[in-house]
Protein backbone atom coordinates (compact mmCIF):
# COMPACT_ATOMS: atom_id res chain seq x y z
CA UNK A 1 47.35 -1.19 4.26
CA UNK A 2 44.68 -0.30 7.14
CA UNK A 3 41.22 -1.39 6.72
CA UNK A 4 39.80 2.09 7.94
CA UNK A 5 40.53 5.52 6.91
CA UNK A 6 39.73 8.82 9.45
CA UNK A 7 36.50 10.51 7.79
CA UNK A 8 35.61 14.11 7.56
CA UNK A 9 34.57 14.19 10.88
CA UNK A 10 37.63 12.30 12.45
CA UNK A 11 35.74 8.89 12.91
CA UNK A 12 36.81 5.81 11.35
CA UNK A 13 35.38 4.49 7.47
CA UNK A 14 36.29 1.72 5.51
CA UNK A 15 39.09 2.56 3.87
CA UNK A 16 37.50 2.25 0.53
CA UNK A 17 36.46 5.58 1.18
CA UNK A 18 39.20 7.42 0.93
CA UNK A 19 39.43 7.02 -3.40
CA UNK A 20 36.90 10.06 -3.63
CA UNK A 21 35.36 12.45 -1.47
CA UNK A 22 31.69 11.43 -2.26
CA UNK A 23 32.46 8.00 -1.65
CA UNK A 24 32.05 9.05 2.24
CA UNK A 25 28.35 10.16 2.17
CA UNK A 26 27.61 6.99 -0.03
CA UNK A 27 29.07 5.10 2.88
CA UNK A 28 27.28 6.13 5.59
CA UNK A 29 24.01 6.59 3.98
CA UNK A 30 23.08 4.01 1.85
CA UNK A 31 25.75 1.17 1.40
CA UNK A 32 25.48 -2.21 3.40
CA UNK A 33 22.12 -1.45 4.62
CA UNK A 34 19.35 -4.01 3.80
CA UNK A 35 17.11 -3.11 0.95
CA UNK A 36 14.25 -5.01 0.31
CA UNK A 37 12.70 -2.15 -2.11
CA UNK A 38 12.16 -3.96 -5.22
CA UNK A 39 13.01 -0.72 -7.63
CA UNK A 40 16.05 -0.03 -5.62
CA UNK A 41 17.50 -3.82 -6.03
CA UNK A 42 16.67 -4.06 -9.60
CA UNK A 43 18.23 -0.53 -9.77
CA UNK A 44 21.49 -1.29 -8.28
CA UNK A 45 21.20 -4.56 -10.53
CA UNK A 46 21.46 -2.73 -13.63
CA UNK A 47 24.31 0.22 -12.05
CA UNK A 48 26.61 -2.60 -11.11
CA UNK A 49 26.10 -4.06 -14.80
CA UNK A 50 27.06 -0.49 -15.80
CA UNK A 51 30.29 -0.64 -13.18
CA UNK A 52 32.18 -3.66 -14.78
CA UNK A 53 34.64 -2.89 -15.91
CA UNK A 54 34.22 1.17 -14.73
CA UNK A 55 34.78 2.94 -11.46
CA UNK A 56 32.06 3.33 -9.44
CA UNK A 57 32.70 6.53 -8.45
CA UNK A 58 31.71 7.04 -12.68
CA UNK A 59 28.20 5.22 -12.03
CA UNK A 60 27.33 7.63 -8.77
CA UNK A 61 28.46 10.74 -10.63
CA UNK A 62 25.83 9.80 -13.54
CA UNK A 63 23.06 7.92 -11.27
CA UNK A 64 20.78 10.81 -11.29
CA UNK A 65 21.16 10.35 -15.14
CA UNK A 66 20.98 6.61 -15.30
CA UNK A 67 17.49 7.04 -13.40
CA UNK A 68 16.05 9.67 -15.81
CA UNK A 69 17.14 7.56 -18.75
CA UNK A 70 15.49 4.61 -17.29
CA UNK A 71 12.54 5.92 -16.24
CA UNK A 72 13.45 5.73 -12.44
CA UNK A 73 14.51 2.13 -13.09
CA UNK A 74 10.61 1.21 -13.15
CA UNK A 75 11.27 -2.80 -14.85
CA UNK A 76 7.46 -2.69 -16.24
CA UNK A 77 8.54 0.48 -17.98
CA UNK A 78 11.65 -0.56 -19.44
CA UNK A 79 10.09 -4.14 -20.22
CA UNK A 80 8.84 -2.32 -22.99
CA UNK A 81 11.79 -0.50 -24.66
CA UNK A 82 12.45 -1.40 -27.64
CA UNK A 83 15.05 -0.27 -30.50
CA UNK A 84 14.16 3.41 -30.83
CA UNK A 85 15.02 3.49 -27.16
CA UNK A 86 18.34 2.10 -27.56
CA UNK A 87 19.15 4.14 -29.81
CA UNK A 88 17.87 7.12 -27.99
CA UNK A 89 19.96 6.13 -25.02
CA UNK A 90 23.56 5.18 -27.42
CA UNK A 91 22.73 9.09 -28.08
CA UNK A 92 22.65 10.23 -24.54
CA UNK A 93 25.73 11.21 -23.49
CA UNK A 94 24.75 11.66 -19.64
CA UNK A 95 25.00 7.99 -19.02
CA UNK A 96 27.56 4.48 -20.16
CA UNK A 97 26.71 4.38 -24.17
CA UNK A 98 27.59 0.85 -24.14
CA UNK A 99 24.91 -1.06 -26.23
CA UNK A 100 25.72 -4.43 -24.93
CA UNK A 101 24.75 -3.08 -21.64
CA UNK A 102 21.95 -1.18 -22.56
CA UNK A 103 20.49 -3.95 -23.97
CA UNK A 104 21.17 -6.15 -20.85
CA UNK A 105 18.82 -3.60 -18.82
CA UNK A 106 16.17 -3.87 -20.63
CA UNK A 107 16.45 -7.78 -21.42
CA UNK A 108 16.74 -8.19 -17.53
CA UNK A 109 13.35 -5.58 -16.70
CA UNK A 110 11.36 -8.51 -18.60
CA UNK A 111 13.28 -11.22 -16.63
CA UNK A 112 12.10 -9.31 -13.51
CA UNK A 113 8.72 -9.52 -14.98
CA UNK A 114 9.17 -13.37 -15.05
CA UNK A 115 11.03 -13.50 -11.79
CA UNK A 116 8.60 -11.35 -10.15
CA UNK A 117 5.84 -13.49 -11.58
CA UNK A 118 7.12 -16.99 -10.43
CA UNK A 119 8.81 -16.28 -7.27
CA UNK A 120 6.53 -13.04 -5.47
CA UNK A 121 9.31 -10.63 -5.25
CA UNK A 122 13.10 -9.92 -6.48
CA UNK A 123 13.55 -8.98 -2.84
CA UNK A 124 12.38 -12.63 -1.65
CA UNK A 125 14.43 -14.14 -3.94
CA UNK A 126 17.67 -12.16 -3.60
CA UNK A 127 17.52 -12.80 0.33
CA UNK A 128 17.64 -16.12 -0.10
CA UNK A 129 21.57 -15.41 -0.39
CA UNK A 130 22.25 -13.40 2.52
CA UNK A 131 25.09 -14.27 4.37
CA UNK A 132 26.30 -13.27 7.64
CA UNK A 133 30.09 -14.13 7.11
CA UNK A 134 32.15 -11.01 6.47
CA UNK A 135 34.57 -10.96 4.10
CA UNK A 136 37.89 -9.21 3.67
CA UNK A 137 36.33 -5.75 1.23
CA UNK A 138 40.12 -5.20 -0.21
CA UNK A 139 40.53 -8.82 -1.16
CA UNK A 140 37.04 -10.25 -1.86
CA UNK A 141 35.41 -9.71 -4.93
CA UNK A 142 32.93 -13.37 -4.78
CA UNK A 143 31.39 -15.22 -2.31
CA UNK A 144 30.11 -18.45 -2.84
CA UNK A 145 26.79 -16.32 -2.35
CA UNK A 146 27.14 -14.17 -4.75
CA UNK A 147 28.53 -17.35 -7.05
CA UNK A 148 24.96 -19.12 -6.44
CA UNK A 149 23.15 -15.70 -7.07
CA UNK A 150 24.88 -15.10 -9.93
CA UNK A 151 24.01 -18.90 -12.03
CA UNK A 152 20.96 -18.74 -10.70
CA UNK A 153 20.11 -15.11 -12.52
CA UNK A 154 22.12 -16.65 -15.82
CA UNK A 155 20.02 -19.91 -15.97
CA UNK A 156 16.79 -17.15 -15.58
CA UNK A 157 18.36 -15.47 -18.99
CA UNK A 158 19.40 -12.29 -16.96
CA UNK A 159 22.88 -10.59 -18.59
CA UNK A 160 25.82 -8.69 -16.95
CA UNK A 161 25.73 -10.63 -13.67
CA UNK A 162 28.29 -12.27 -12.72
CA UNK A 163 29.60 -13.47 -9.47
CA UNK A 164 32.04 -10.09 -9.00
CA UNK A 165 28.74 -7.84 -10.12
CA UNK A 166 26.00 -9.44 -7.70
CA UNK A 167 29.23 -9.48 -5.13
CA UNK A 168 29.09 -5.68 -4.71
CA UNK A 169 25.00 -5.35 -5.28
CA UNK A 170 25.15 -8.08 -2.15
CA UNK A 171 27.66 -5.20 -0.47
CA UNK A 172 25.84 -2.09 -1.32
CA UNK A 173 22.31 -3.86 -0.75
CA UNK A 174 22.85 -5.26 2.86
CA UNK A 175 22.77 -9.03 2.06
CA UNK A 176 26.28 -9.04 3.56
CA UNK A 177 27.55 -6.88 6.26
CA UNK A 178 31.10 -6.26 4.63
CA UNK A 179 31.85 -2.76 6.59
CA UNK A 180 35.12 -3.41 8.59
CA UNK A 181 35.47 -4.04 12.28
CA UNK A 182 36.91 -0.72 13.36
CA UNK A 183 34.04 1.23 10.98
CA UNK A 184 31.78 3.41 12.90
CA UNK A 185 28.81 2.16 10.51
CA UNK A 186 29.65 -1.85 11.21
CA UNK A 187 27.45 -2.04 14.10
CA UNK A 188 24.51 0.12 12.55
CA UNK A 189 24.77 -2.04 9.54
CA UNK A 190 24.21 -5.28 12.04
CA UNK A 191 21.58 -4.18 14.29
CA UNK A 192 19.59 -3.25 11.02
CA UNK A 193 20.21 -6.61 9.54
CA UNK A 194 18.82 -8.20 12.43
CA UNK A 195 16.18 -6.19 13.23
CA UNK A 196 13.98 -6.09 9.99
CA UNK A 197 11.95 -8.74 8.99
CA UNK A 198 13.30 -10.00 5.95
CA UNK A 199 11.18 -10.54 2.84
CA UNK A 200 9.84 -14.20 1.65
């Protein structure tokens, strides 16, 4: 199987592309490229707890809904939630009505409270796990990165993180370069990496 597919406008993508036709703007706008916004990380957090065990393809399709539902995935905001809002959102039929991970969000807003609190930033601690080794995309779905992340977060009491789930928030969010040689956004995704001062 190749590693790059022929895109819309003839140039090569990952091939992981190729599963759904919005998959290609998601590529070349947002995923792979550092984030160090602290909303956006905690956002994609919570969407990849969402994922297991879903396609992500579901999760885009319903992210404008996700955000709505959790107030624009503001952790201070959703720190706060409390039983009447799960069971407002195990009503809302725009988003995953899974309780278990419902709950999860709003369990890990306060441990971003916490986190926040004791180490500055979720961006300066996330970063910590960067990596500049690519891996294989079709094969990987850990890193010992993502491994360390992923205990670390679970000794802090957050839920719905394990190694595969902070493996493809480390993907989408830039803290590994895992576009394919051969992709026309490899090299954009580097020079970024290397060129913005990365958070403490």
């Amino acid at each position: 199987m190749s590693d790059t597919v022929s895109g819309p406008d003839g140039r090569m993508r990952c091939a992981w592309c190729q599963a759904a036709p919005e998959f290609f703007e998601y590529h070349d706008s947002e995923w792979g490229y550092p984030v160090f916004d602290e909303r956006r990380l905690f956002e994609k957090l919570c969407l990849e707890s969402f994922q297991s065990g879903l396609s992500w393809r579901t999760i885009l399709n319903k992210r404008e809904n996700f955000r709505r539902a959790f107030c624009g995935f503001d952790f201070n905001k959703i720190a706060l939630f409390d039983e009447v809002d799960v069971a407002r959102l195990l009503q809302d039929a725009n988003i995953i009505r899974h309780r278990g991970k419902i709950e999860a969000v709003i369990n890990n807003a306060q441990r971003m409270q916490e986190l926040v609190a004791a180490e500055g930033s979720l961006a300066g601690f996330v970063w910590r796990y960067e990596t500049e080794v690519q891996r294989t995309p079709r094969l990987a779905s850990t890193s010992p990165e993502s491994v360390a992340l992923s205990k670390e977060l679970k000794k802090r009491g957050w839920k719905f993180v394990g190694p595969t789930t902070v493996y493809a928030f480390m993907q989408a969010m830039g803290l590994v370069n895992d576009h394919v040689e051969g992709c026309i956004m490899r090299e954009k995704a580097t020079l970024l990496r290397r060129s913005l001062i990365k958070p403490e």
